[in-house]
Protein backbone atom coordinates (compact mmCIF):
# COMPACT_ATOMS: atom_id res chain seq x y z
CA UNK A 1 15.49 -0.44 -14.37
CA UNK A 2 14.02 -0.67 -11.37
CA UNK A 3 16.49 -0.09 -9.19
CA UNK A 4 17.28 3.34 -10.49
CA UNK A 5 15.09 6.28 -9.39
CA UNK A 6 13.28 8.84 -11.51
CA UNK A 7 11.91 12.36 -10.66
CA UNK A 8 8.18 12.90 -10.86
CA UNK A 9 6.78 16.16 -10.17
CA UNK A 10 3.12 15.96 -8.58
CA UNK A 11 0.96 18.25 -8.63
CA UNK A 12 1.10 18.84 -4.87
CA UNK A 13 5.09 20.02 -5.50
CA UNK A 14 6.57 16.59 -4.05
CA UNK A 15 8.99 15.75 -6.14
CA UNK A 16 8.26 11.94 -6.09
CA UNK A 17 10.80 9.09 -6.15
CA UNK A 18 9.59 6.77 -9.03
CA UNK A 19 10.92 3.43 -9.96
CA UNK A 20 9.73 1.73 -13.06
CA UNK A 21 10.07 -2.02 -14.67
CA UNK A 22 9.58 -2.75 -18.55
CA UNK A 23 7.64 -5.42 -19.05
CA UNK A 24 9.47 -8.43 -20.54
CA UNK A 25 8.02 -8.21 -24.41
CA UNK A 26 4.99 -6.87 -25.42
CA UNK A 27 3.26 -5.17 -22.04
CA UNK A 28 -0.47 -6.47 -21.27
CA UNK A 29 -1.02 -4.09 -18.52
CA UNK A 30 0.80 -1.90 -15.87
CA UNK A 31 0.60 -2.20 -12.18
CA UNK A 32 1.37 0.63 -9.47
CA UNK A 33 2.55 -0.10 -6.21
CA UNK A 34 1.65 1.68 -2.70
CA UNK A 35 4.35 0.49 -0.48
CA UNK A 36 3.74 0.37 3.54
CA UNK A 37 4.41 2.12 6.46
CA UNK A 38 8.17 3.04 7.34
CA UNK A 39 9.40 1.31 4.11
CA UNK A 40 9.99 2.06 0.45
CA UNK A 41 9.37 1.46 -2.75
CA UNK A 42 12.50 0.07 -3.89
CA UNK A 43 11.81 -3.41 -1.46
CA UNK A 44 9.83 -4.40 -4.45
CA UNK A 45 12.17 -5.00 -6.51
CA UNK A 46 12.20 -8.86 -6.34
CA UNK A 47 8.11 -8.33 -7.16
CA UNK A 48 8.95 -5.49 -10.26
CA UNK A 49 11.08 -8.40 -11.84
CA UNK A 50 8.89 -11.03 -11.16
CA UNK A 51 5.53 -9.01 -12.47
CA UNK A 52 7.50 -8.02 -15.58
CA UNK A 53 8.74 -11.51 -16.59
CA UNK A 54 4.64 -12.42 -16.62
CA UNK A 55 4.32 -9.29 -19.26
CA UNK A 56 3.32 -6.58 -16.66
CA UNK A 57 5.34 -3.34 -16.41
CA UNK A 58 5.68 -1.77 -13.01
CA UNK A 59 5.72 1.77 -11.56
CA UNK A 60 6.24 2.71 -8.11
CA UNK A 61 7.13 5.59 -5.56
CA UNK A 62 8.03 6.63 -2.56
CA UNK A 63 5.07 8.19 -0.62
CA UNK A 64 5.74 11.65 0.99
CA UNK A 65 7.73 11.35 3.93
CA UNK A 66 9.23 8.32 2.72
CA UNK A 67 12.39 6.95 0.96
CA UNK A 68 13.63 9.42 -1.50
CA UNK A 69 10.45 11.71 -1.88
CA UNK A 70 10.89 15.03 -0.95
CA UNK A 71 8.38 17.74 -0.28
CA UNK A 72 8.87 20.74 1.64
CA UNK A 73 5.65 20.02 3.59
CA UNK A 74 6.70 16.43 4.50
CA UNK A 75 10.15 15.52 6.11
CA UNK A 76 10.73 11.87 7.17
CA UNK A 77 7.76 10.42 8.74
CA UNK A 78 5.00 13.02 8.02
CA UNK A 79 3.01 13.33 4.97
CA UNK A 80 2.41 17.07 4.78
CA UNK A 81 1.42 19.46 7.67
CA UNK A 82 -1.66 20.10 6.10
CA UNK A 83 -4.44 18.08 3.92
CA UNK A 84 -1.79 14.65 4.53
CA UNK A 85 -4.56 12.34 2.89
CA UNK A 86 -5.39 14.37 -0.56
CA UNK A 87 -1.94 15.20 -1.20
CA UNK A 88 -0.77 11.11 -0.98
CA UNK A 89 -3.70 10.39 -2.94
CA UNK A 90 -2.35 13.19 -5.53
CA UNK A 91 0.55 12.05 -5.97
CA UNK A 92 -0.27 8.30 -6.90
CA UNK A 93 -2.84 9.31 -9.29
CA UNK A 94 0.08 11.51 -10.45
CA UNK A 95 2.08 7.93 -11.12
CA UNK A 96 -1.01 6.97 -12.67
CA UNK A 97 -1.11 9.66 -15.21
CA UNK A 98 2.77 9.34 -15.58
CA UNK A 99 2.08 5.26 -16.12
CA UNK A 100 -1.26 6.04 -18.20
CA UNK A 101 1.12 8.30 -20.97
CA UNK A 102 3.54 5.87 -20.85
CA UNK A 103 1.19 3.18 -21.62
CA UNK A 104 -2.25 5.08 -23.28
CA UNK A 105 -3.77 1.45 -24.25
CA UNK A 106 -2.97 -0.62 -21.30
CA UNK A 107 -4.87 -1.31 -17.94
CA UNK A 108 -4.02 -0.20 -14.55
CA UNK A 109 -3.73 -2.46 -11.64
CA UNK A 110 -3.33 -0.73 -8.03
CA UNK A 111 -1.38 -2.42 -5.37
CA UNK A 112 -0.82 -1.68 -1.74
CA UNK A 113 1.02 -3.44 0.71
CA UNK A 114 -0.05 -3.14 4.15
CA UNK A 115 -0.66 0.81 4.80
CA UNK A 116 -0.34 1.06 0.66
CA UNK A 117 -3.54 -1.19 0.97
CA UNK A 118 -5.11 2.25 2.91
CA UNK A 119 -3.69 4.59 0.29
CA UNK A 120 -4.49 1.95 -2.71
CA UNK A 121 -8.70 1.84 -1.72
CA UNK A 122 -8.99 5.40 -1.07
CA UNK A 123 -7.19 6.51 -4.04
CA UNK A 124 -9.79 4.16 -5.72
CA UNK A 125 -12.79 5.52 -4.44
CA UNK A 126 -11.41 8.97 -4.74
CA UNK A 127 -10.67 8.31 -8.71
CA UNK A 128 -13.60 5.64 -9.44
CA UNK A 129 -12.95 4.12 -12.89
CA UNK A 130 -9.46 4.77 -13.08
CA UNK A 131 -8.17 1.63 -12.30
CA UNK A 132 -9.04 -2.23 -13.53
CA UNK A 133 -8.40 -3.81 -10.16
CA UNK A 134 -7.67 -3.45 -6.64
CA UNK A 135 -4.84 -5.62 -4.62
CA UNK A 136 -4.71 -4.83 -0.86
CA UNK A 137 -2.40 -7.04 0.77
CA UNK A 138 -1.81 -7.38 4.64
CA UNK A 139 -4.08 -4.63 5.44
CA UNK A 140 -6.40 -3.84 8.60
CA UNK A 141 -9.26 -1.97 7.72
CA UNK A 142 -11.12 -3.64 10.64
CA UNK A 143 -9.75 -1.57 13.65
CA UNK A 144 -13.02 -0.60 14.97
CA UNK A 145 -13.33 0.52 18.47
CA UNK A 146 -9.43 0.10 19.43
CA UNK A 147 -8.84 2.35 15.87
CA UNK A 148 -11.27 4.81 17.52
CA UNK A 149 -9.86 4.97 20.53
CA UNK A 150 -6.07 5.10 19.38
CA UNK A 151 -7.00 7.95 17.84
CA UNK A 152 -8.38 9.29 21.38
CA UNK A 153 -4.51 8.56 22.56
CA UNK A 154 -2.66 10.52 19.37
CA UNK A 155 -5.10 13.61 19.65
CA UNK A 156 -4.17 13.73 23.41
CA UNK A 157 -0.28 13.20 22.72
CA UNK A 158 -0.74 15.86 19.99
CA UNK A 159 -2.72 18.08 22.40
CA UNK A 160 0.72 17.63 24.77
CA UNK A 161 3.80 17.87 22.11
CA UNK A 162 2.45 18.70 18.93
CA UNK A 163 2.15 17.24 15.49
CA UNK A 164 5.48 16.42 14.25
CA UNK A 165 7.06 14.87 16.80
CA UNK A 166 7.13 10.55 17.35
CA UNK A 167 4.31 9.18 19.15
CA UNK A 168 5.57 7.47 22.15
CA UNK A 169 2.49 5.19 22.54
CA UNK A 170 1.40 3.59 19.13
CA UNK A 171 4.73 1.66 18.83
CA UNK A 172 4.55 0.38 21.70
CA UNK A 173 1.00 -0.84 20.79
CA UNK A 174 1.77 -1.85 17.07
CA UNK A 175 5.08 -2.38 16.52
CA UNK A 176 6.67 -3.32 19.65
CA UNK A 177 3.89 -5.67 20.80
CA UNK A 178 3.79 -7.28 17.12
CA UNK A 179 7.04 -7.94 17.70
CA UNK A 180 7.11 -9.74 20.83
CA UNK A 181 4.47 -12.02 20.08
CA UNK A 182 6.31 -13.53 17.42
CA UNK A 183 7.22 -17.81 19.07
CA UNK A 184 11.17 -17.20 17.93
CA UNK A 185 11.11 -13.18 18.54
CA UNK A 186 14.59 -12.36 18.40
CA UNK A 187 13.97 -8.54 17.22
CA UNK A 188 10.82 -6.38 16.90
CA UNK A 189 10.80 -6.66 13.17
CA UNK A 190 10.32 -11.13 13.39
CA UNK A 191 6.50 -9.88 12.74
CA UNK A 192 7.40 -9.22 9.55
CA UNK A 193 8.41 -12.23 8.24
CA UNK A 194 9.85 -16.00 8.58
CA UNK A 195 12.33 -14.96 6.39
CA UNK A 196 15.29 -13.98 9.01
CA UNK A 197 17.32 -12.51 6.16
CA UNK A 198 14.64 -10.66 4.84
CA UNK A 199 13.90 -9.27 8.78
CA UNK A 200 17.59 -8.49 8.76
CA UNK A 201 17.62 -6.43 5.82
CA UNK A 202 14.61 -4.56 6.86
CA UNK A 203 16.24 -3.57 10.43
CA UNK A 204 19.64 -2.76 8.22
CA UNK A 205 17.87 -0.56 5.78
CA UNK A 206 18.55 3.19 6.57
CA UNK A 207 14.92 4.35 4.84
CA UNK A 208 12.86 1.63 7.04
CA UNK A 209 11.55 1.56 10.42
CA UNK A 210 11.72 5.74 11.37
CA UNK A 211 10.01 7.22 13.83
CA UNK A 212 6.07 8.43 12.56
CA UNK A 213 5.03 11.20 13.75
CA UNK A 214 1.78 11.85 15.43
CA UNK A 215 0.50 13.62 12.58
CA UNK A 216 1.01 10.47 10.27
CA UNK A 217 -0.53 8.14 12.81
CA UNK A 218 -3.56 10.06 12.65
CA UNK A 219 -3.52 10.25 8.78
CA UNK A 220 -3.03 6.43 9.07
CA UNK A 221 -6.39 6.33 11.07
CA UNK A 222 -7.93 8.69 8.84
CA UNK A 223 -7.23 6.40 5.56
CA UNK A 224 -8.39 3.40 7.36
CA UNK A 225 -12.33 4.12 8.54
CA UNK A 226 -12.27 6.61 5.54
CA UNK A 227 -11.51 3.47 2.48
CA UNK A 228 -14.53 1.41 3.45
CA UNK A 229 -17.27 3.67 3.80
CA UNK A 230 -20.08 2.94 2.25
CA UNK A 231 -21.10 6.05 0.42
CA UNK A 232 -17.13 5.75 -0.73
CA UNK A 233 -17.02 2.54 -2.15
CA UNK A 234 -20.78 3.36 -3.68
CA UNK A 235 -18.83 5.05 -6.03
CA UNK A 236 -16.85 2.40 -7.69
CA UNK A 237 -18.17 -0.20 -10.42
CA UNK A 238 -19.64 -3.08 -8.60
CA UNK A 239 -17.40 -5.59 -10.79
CA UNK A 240 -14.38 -4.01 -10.04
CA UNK A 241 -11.62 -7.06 -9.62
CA UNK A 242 -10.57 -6.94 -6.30
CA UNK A 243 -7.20 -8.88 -4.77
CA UNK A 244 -7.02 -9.92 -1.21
CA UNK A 245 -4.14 -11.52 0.72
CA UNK A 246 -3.47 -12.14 3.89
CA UNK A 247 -1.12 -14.05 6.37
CA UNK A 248 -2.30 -16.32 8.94
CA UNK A 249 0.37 -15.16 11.29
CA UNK A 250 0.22 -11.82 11.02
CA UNK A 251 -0.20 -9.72 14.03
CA UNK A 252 -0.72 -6.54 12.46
CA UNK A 253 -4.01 -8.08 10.38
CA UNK A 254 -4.97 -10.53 13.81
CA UNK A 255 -4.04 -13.19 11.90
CA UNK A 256 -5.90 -12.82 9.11
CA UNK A 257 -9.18 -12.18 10.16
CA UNK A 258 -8.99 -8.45 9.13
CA UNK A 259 -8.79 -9.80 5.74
CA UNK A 260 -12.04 -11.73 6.27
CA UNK A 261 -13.36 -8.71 7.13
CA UNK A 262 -12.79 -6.67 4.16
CA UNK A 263 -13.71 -9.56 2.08
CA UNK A 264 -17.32 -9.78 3.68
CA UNK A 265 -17.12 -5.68 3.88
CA UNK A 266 -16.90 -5.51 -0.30
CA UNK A 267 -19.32 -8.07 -0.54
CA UNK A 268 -22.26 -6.62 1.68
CA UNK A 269 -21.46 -3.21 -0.52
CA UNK A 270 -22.49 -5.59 -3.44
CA UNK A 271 -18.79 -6.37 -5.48
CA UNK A 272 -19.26 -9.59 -7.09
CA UNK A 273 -15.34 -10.09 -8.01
CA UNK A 274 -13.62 -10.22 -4.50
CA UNK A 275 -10.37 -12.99 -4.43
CA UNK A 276 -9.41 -13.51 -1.28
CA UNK A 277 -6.29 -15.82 -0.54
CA UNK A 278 -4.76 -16.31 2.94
CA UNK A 279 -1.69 -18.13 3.29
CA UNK A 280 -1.25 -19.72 6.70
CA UNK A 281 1.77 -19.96 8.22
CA UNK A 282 2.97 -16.58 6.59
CA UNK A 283 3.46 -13.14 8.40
CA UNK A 284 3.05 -9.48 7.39
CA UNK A 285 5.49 -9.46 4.45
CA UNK A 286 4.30 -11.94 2.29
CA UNK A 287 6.45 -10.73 -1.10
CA UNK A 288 9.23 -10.83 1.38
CA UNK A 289 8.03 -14.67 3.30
CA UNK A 290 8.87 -17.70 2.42
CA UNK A 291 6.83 -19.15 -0.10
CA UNK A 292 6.39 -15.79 -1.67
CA UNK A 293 7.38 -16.98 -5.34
CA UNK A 294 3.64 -18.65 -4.77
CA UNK A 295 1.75 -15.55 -3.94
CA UNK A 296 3.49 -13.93 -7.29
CA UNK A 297 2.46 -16.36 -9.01
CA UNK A 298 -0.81 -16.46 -8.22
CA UNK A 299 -1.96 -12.89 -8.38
CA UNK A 300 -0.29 -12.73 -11.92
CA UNK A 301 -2.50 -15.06 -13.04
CA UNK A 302 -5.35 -13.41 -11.59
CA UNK A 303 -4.45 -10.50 -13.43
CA UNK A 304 -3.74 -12.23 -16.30
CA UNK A 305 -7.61 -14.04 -15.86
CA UNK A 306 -8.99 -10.57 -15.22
CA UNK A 307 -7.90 -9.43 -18.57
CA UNK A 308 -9.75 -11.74 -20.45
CA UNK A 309 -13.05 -10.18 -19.19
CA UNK A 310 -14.05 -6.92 -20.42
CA UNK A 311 -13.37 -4.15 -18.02
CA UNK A 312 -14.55 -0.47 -17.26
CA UNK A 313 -13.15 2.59 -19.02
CA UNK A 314 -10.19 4.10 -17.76
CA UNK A 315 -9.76 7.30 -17.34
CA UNK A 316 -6.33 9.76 -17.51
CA UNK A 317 -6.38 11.78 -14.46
CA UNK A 318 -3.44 14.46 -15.81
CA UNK A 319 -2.03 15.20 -12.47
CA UNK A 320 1.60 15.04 -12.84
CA UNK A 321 4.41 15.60 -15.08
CA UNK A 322 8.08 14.20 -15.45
CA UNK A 323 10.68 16.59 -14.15
């Protein structure tokens, strides 16, 4: 079930937190979940059940220095203290092995949520073919010169106090000012969603909203101007399905428009199956905002409408074993 947690050793030596869903009857393809920044994986749990009630079984894990991964090389809030961005991207297409024996006939869907959207498109590009569509939900690739120059502002604080240690300054520019701009801000979370219980059992769970540490914030960076370059996303099949969503509210995306973006990003790099579906008055979280039994329900069937077309080969990547 998916509440319960399973072992998965990578091939990096994190010994990954994985949760998995069976598909209700017979199982017409698999998706994996990248979960965002500061959370974990078990939040979509409500999504797992959902997915698998449409015929879709569900994998997914805690990244390193999340939830209950552990690595030696990653405590709470840092992804490893060396080579952060190939060792996350090892140990989802770890998953995907794990999910790929489990399921040898069945296609792979990646989904990421927010900073999972990061992880999600560069795992893609890094592993072209592997995968028979792309969801990236509530991401901002689009940071362009304020990315550039937050990344100016980390090396400097990391210059001063090191790697490891919270950044003082990007909450205060994400987070905290997110937060505040909210109309009925009664917390910093409200960016998150409409949904006050939902915000309230974000701020009471004990494995969301730590500290980052300089050296994630600038893996962070890394993952976003790294997913969309071009000689990157050269690499990947040209009708590769991709799934878009984004919430007109949401701070974190400026409403939205970073989802434009990305949408008019893929299709100058020539993908001719981009869906792209904003929901208005919705914020950051949209499996966790109201109106969220919608979005489900729409990007099932979009799965379910990318099956019927042939896809790509997929590939095993043999990168992980069960512990």
């Amino acid at each position: 079930m998916f509440e319960s947690i399973e072992r998965l050793k990578s091939g990096t030596s994190a010994d990954l937190a994985l949760r998995h869903q069976q598909a209700v009857g017979e199982p017409k393809g698999v998706i994996q979940i990248c979960h965002g920044l500061a959370e974990h994986s078990g939040r979509y749990e409500q999504f797992a059940r959902a997915m698998a009630q449409q015929g879709f079984a569900v994998y997914a894990h805690d990244h390193r220095g999340h939830g209950h991964t552990k690595a030696a090389d990653a405590p709470v809030g840092r992804f490893a203290k060396e080579d952060g961005i190939g060792k996350v991207i090892a140990d989802v297409t770890a998953v995907t092995d794990h999910a790929k024996a489990a399921y040898p006939d069945l296609p792979i869907f990646l989904f990421g949520h927010s900073m999972g959207g990061l992880i999600a498109l560069n795992t893609a590009v890094s592993h072209p073919r592997t995968y028979s569509g792309i969801a990236i939900w509530n991401t901002n690739f689009a940071v362009g010169a304020m990315g550039r120059l937050a990344q100016v502002v980390l090396k400097t604080e990391r210059a001063l106090k090191g790697s490891d240690v919270p950044s003082l300054i990007l909450p205060k520019l994400t987070f905290e000012t997110w937060g505040k701009s909210m109309p009925d801000s009664k917390t910093q979370a409200d960016w998150l969603s409409r949904d006050r219980s939902e915000v309230e059992a974000y701020e009471a769970d004990p494995l969301c909203g730590f500290d980052v540490s300089i050296s994630m914030w600038l893996d962070v960076f890394e993952l976003t101007f790294r997913g969309t370059e071009a000689s990157l996303l050269s690499r990947l099949p040209k009708a590769l399905p991709f799934h878009l969503v984004g919430g007109g509210q949401d701070p974190a995306t400026e409403k939205a428009k970073a989802i434009d973006w990305l949408s008019h990003r893929l299709a100058r790099a020539g993908f001719t199956n981009v869906h792209k579906r904003i929901y208005p008055l919705m914020r950051h979280e949209t499996l966790k905002e109201i109106g969220r039994e919608e979005a489900m329900q729409e990007f099932s069937d979009w799965m379910s409408a990318t099956l019927s077309r042939p896809t790509a080969p997929i590939q095993a990547l043999s990168t992980g074993m069960m512990s």
